[in-house]
N, C-alpha and C. Protein backbone atom coordinates (compact mmCIF):
# COMPACT_ATOMS: atom_id res chain seq x y z
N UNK A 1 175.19 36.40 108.77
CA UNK A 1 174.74 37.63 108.16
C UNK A 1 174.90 37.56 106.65
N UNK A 2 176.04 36.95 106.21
CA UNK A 2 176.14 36.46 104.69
C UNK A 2 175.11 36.48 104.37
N UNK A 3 174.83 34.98 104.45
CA UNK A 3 173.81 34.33 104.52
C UNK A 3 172.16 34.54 104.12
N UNK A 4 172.14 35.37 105.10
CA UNK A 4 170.58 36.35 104.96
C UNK A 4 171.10 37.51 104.15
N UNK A 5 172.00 37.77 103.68
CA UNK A 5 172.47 38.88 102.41
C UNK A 5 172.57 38.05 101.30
N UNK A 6 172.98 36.95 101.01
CA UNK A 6 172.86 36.19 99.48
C UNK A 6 171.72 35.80 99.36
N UNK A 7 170.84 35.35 100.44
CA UNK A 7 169.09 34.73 100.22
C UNK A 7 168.63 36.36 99.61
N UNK A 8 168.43 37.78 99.97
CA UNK A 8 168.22 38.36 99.70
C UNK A 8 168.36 39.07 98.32
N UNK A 9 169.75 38.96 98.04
CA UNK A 9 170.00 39.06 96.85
C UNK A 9 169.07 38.24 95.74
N UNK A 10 168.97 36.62 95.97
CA UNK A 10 168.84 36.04 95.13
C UNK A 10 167.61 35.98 94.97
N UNK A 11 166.98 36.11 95.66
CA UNK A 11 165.42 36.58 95.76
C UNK A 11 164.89 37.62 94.85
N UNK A 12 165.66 38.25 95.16
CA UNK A 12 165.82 40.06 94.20
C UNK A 12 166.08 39.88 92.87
N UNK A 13 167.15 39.08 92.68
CA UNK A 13 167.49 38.54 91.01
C UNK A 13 166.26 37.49 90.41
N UNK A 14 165.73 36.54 91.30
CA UNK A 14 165.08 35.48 90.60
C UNK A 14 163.21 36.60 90.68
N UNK A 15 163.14 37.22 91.44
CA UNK A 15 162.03 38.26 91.36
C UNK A 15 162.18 39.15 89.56
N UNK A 16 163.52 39.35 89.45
CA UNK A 16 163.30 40.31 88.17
C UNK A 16 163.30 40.01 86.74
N UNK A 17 164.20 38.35 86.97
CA UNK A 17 163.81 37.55 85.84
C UNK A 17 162.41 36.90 85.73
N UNK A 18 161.84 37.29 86.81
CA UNK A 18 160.38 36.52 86.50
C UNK A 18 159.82 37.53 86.07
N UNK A 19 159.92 38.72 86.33
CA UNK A 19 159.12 40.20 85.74
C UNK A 19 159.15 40.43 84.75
N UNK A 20 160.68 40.10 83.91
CA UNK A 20 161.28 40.52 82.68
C UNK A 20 160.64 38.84 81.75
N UNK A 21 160.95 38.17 82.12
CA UNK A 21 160.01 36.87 81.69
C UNK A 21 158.54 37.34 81.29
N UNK A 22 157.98 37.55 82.09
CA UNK A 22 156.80 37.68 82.18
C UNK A 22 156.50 39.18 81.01
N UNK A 23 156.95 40.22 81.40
CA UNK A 23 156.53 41.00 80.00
C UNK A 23 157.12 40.82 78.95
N UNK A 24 157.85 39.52 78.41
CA UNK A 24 158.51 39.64 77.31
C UNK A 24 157.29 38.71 76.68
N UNK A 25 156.70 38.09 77.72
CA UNK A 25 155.45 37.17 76.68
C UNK A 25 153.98 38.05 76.65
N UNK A 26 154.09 38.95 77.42
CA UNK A 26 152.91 39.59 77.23
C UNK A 26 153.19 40.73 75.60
N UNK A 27 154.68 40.77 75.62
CA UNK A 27 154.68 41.60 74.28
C UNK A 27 154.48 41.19 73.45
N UNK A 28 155.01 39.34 73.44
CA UNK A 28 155.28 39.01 72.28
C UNK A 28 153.16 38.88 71.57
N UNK A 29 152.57 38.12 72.80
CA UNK A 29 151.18 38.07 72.44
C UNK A 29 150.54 39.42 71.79
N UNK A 30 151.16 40.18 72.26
CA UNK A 30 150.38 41.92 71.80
C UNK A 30 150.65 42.08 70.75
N UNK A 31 152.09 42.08 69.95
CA UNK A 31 152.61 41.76 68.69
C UNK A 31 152.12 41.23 67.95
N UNK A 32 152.01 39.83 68.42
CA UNK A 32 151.00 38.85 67.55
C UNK A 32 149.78 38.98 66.64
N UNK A 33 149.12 39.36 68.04
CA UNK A 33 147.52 39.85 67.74
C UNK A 33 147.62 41.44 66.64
N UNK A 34 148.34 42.07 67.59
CA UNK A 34 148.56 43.43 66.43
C UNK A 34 148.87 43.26 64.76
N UNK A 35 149.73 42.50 64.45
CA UNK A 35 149.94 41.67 63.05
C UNK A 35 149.12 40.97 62.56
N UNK A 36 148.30 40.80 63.11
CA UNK A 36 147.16 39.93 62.49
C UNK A 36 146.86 38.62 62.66
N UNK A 37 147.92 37.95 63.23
CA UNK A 37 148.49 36.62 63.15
C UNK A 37 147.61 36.67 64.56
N UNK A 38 146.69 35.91 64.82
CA UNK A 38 145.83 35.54 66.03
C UNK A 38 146.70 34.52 66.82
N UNK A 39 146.56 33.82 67.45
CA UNK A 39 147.27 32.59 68.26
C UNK A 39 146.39 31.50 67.57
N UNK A 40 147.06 30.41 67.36
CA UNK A 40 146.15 29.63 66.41
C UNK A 40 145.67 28.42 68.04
N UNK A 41 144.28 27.87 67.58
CA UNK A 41 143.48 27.38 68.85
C UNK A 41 143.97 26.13 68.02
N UNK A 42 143.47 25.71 67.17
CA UNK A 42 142.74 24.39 66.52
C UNK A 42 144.11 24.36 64.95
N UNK A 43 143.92 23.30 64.38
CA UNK A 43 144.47 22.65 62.86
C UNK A 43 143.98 21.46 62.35
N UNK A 44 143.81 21.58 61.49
CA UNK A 44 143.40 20.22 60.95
C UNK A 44 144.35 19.61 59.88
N UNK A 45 144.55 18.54 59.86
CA UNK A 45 145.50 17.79 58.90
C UNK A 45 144.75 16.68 58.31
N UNK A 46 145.09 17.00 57.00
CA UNK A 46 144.40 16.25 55.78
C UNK A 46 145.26 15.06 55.39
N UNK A 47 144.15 14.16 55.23
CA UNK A 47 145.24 12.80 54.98
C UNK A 47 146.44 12.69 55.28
N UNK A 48 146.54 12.69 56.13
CA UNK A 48 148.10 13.05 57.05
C UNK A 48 149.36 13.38 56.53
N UNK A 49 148.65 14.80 55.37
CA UNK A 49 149.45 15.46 54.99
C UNK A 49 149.73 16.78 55.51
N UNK A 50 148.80 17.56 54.47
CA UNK A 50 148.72 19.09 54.78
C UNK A 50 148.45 19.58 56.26
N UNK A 51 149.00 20.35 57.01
CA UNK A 51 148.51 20.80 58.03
C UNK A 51 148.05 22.14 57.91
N UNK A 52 146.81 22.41 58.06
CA UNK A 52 145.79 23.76 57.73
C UNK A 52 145.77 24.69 59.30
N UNK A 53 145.64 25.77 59.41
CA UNK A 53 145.83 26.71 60.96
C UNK A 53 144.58 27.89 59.92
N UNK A 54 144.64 28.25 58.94
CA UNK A 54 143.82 29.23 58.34
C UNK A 54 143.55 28.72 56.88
N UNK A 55 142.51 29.69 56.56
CA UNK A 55 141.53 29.40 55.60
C UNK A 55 141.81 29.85 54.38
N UNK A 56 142.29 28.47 53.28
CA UNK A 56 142.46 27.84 52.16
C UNK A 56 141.60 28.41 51.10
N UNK A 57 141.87 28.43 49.97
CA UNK A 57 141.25 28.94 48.64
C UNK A 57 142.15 27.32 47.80
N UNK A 58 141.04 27.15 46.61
CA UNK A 58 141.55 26.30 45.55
C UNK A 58 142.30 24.90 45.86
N UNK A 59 141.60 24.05 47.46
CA UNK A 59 142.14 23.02 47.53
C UNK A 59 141.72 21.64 46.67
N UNK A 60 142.62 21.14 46.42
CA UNK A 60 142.36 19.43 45.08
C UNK A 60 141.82 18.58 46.81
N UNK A 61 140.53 18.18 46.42
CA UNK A 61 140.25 17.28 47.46
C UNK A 61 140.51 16.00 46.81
N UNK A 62 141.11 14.61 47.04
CA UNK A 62 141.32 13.94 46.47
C UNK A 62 139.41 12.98 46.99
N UNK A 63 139.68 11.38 46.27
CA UNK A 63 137.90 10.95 46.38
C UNK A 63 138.04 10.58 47.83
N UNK A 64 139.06 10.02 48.64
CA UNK A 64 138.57 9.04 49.62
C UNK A 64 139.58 10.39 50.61
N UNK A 65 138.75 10.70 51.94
CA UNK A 65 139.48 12.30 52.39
C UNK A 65 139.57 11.72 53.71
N UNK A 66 140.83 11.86 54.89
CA UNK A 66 140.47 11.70 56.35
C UNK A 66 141.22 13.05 56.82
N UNK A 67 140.37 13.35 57.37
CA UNK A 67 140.73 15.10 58.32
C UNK A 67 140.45 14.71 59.74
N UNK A 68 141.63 15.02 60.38
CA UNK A 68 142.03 15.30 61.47
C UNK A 68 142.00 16.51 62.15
N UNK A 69 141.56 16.72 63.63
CA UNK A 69 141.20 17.68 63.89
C UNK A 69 141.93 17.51 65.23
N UNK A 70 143.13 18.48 65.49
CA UNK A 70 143.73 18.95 66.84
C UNK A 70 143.24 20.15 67.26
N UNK A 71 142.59 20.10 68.19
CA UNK A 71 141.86 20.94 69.18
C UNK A 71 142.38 21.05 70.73
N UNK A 72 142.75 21.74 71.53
CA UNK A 72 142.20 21.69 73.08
C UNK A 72 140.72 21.70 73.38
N UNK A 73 139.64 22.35 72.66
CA UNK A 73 138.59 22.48 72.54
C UNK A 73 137.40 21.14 72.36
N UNK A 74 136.77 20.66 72.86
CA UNK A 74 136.10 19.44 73.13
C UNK A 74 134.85 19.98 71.67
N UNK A 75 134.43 21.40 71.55
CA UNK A 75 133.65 21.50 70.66
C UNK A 75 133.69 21.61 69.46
N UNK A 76 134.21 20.34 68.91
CA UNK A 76 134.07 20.30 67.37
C UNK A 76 133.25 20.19 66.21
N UNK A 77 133.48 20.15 64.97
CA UNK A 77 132.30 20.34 64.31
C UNK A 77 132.68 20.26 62.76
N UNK A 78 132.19 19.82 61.84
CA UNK A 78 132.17 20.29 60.48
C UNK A 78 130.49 20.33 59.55
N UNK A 79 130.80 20.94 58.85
CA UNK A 79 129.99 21.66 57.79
C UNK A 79 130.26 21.71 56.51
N UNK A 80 129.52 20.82 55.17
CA UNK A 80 130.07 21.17 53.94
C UNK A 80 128.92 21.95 52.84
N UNK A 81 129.37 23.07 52.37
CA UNK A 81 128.28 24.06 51.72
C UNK A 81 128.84 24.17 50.37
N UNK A 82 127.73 24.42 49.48
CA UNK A 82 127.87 24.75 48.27
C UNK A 82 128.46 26.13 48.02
N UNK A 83 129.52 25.92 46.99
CA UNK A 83 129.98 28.05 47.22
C UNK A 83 129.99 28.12 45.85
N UNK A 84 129.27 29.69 46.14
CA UNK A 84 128.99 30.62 44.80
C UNK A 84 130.26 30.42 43.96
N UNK A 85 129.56 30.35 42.74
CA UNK A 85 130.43 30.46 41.57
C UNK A 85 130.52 31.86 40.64
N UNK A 86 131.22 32.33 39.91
CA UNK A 86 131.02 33.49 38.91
C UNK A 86 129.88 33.19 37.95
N UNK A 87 129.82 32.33 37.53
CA UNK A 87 128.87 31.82 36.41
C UNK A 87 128.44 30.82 36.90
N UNK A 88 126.75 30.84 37.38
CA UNK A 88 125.86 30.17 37.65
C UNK A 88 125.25 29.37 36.80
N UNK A 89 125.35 27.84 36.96
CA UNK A 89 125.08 26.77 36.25
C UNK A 89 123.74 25.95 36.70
N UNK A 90 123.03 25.11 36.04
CA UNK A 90 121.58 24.45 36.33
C UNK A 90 122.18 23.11 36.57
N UNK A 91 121.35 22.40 37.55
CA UNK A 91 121.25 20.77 37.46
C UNK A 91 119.77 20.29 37.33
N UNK A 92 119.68 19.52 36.85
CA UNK A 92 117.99 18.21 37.09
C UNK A 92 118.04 17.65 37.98
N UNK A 93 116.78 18.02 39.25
CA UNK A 93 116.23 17.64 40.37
C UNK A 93 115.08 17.29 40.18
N UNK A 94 114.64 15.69 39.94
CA UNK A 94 113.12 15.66 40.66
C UNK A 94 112.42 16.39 39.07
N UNK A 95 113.33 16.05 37.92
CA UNK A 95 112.51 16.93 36.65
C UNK A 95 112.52 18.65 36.41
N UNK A 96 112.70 19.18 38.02
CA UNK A 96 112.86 20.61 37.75
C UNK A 96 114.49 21.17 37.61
N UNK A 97 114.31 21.76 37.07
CA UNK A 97 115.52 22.37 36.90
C UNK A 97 116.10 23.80 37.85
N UNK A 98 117.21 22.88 38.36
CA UNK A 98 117.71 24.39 39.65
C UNK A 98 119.03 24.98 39.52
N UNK A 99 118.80 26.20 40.08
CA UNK A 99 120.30 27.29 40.07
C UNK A 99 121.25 26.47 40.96
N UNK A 100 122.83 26.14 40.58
CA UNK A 100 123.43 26.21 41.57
C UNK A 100 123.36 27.66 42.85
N UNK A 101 123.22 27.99 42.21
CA UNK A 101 123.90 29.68 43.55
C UNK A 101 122.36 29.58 43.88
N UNK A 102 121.54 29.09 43.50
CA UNK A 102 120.18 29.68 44.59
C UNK A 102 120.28 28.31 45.75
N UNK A 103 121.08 26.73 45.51
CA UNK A 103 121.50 25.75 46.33
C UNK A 103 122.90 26.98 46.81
N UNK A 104 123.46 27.78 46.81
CA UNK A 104 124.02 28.24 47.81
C UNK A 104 123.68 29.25 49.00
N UNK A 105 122.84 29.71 47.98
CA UNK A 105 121.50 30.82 49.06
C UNK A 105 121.27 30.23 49.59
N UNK A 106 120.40 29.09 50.10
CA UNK A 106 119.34 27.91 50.82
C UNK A 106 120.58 27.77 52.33
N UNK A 107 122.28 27.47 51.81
CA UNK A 107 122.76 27.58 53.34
C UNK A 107 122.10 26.07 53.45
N UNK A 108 122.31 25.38 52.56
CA UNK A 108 121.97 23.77 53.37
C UNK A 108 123.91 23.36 53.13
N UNK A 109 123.32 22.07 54.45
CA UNK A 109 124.61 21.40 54.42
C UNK A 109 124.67 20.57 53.66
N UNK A 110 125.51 19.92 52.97
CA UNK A 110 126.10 19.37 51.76
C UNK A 110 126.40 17.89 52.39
N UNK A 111 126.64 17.72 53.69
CA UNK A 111 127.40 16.51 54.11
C UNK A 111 126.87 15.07 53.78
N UNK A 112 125.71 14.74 53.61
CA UNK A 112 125.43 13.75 53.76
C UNK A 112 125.58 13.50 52.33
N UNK A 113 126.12 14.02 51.26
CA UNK A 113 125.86 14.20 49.76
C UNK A 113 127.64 13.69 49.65
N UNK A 114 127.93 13.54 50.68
CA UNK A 114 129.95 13.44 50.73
C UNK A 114 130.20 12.42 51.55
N UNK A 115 128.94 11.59 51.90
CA UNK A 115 128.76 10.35 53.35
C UNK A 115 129.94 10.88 54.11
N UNK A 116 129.53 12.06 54.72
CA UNK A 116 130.54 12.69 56.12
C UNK A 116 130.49 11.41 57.25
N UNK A 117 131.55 11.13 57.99
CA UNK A 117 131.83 10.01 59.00
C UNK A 117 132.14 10.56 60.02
N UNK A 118 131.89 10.87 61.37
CA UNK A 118 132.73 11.57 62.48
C UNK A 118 133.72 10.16 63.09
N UNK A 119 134.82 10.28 63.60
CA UNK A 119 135.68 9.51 64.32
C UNK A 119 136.08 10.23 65.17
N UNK A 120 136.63 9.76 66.12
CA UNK A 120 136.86 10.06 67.65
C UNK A 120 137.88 11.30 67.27
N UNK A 121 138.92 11.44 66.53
CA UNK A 121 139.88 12.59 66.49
C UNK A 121 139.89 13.29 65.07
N UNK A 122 138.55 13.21 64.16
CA UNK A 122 137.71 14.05 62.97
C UNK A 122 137.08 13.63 62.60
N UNK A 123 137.31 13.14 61.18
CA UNK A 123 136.30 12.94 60.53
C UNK A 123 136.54 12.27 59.05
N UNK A 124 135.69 11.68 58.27
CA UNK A 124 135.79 11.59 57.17
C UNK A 124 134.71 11.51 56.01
N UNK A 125 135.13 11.61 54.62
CA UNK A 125 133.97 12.18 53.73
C UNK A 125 134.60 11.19 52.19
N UNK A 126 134.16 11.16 51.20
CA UNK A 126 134.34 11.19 49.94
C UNK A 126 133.87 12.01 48.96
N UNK A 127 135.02 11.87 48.33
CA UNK A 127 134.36 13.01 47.18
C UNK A 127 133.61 12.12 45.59
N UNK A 128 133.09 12.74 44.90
CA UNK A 128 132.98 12.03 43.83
C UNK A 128 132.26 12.49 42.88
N UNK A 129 131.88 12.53 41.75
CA UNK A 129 131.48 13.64 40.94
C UNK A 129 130.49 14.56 41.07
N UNK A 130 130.02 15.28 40.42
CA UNK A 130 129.44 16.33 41.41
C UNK A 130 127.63 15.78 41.23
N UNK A 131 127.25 15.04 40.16
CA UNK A 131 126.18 14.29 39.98
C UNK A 131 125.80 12.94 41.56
N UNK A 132 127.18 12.61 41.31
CA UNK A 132 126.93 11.36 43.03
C UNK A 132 126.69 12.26 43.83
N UNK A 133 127.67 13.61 44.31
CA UNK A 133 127.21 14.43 45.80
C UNK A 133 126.04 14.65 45.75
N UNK A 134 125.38 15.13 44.36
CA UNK A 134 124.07 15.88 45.07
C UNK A 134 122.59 14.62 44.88
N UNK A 135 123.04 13.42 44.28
CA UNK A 135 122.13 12.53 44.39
C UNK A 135 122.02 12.07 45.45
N UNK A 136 123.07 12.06 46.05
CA UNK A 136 123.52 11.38 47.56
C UNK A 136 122.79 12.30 48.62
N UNK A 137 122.74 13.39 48.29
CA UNK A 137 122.47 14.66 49.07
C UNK A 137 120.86 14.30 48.84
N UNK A 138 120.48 14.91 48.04
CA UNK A 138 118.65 15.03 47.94
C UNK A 138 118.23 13.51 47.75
N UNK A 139 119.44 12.32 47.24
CA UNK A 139 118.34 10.92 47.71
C UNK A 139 117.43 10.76 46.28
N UNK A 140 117.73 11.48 45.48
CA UNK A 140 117.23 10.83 43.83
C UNK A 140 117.81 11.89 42.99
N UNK A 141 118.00 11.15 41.83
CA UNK A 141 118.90 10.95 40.65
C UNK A 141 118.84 12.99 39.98
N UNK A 142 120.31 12.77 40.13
CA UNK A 142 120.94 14.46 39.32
C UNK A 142 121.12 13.97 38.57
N UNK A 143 121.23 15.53 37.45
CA UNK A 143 121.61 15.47 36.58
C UNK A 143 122.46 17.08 36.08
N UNK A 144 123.44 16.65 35.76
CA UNK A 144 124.25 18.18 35.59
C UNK A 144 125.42 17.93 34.05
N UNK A 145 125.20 19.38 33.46
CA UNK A 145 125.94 19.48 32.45
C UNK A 145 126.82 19.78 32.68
N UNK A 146 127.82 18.79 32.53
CA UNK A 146 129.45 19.22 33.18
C UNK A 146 130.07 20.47 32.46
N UNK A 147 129.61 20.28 31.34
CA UNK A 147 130.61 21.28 30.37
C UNK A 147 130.15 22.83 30.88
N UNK A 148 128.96 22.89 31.72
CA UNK A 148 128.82 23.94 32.09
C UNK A 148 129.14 24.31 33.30
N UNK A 149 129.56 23.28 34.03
CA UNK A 149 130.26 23.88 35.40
C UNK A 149 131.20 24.28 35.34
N UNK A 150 131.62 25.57 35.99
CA UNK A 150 133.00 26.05 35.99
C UNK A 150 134.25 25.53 36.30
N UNK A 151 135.20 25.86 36.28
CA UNK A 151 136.12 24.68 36.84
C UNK A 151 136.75 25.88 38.51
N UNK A 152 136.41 25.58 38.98
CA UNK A 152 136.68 26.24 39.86
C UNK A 152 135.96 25.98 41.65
N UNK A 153 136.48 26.17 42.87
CA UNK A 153 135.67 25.73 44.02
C UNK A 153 134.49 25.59 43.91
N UNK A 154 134.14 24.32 44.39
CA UNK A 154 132.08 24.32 44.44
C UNK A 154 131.91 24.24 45.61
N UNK A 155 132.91 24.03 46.72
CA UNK A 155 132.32 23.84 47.84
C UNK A 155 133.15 24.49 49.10
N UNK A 156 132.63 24.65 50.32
CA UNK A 156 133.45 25.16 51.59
C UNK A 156 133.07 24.01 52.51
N UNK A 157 134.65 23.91 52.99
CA UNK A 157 134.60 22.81 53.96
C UNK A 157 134.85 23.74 55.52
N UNK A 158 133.65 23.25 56.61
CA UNK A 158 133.71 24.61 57.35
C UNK A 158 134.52 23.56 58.76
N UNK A 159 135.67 23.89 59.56
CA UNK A 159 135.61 23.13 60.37
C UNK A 159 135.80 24.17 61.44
N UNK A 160 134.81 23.96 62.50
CA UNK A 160 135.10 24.43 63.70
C UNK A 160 135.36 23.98 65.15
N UNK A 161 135.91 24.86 65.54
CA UNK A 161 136.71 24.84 67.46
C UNK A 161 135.80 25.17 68.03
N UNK A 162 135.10 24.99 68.95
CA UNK A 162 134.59 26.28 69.63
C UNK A 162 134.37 27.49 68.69
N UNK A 163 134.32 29.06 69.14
CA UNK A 163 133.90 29.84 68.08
C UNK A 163 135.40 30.26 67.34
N UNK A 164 135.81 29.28 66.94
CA UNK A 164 136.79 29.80 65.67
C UNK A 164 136.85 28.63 64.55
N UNK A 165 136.76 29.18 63.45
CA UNK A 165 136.35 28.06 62.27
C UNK A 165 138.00 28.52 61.30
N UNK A 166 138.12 27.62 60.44
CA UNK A 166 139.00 27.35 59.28
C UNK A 166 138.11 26.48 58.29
N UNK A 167 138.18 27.37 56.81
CA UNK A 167 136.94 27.42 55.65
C UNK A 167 138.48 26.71 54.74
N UNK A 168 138.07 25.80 54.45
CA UNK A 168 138.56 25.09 52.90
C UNK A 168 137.98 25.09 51.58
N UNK A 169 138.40 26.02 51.14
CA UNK A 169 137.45 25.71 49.61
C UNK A 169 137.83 24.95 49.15
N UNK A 170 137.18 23.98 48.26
CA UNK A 170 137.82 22.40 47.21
C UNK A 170 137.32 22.91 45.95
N UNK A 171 137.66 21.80 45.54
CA UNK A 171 137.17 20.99 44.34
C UNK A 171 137.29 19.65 44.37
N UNK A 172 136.47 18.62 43.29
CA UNK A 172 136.85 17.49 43.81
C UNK A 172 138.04 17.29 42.36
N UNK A 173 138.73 15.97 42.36
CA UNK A 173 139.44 15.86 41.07
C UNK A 173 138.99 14.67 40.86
N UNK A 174 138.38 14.44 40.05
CA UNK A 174 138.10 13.02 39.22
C UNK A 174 137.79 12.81 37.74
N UNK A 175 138.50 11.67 36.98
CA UNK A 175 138.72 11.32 35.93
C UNK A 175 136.94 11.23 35.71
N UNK A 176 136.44 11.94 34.73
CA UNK A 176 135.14 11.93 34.34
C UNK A 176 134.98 11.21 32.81
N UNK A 177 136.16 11.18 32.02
CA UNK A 177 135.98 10.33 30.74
C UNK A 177 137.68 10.56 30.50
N UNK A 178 137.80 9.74 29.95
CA UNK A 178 139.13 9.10 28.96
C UNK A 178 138.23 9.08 27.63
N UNK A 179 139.35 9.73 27.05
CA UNK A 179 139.66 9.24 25.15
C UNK A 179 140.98 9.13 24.93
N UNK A 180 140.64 8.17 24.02
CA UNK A 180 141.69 6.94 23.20
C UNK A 180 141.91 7.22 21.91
N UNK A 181 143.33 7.80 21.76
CA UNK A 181 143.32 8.07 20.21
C UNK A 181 143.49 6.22 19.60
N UNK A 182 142.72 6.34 18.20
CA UNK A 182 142.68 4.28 17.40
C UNK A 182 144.49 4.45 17.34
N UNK A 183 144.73 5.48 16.99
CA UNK A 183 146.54 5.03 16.27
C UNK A 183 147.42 4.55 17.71
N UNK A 184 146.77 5.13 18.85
CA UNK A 184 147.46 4.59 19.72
C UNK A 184 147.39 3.26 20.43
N UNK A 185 146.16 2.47 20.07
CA UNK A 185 145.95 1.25 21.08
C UNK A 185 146.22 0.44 20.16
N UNK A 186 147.54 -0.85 21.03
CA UNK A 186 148.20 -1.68 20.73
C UNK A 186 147.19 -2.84 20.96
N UNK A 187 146.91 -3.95 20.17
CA UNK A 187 146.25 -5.15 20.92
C UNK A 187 147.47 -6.39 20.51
């Protein structure tokens, strides 16, 4: 009679820790979501540094880039777009002369202007001045007045899960000229 009184009991106890278990994770998820803080699906890690879960403002893309993409999600994806600037600058295309921000209106992808690479667990791209991306991109010779580009993001790096994305804005960083003061070079 014990017996079938301690199975009972313990039944009863391991029943209420599973109840109390169980709504302590349904709160904590409700919490979550209520704060704003979503459950993160996907991350990507940059040169197997930075690890990204949400969407970046003012990242230094260095020239040679490998992004990694942890997913459960089989549907991956990236996208690289031109992003509006405050002060809209011209380049030489083809002899005509074009708006950056009307190349951000258009909503074309940028990738092939960055030789985007897919690999089995992301991806990879280079960066390089902003004359190589877009020659690379349209396939004949830019031309852009640097002194008039802003210094600030030119581009969104879009990577998506399934339907949830994380937006990187860059820039690229590259040495575009050196000067040499004469008093300083030793021969």
């Amino acid at each position: 009679m014990s017996n079938k009184k301690n199975s009972k009991v313990k039944s009863v106890v391991v029943i209420i820790v599973l109840v109390i278990l169980l709504f302590g994770i349904v709160t904590a998820i409700i919490a979550l979501r209520q704060n704003g803080n979503a459950l993160k699906t996907f991350a990507v890690k940059i040169n197997g540094g930075d690890v990204i879960t949400e969407n970046v403002d003012d990242y230094e893309m260095p020239g040679d880039v490998e992004i990694k993409i942890y997913s459960l999600n089989s549907d991956i994806g990236v996208y690289i777009f031109a992003k509006e600037t405050n002060a809209d600058f011209a380049f030489e295309l083809g002899g005509q002369t074009h708006s950056w921000n009307a190349l951000v209106n258009s909503q074309r992808d940028l990738s092939d202007g960055f030789h985007l690479e897919a690999k089995s667990d992301g991806f990879t791209f280079k960066t390089s001045s902003l004359e190589n991306i877009l020659t690379a991109e349209f396939g004949e010779p830019v031309k852009v007045d640097n002194t008039a580009v802003p210094q600030t993001d030119l581009f969104d790096l879009i990577v998506f899960s399934g339907d949830t994305q994380i937006v990187i804005s860059f820039h690229t960083t590259l040495v575009t000229s050196i000067t040499l003061t004469p008093d300083f070079i030793i021969f």
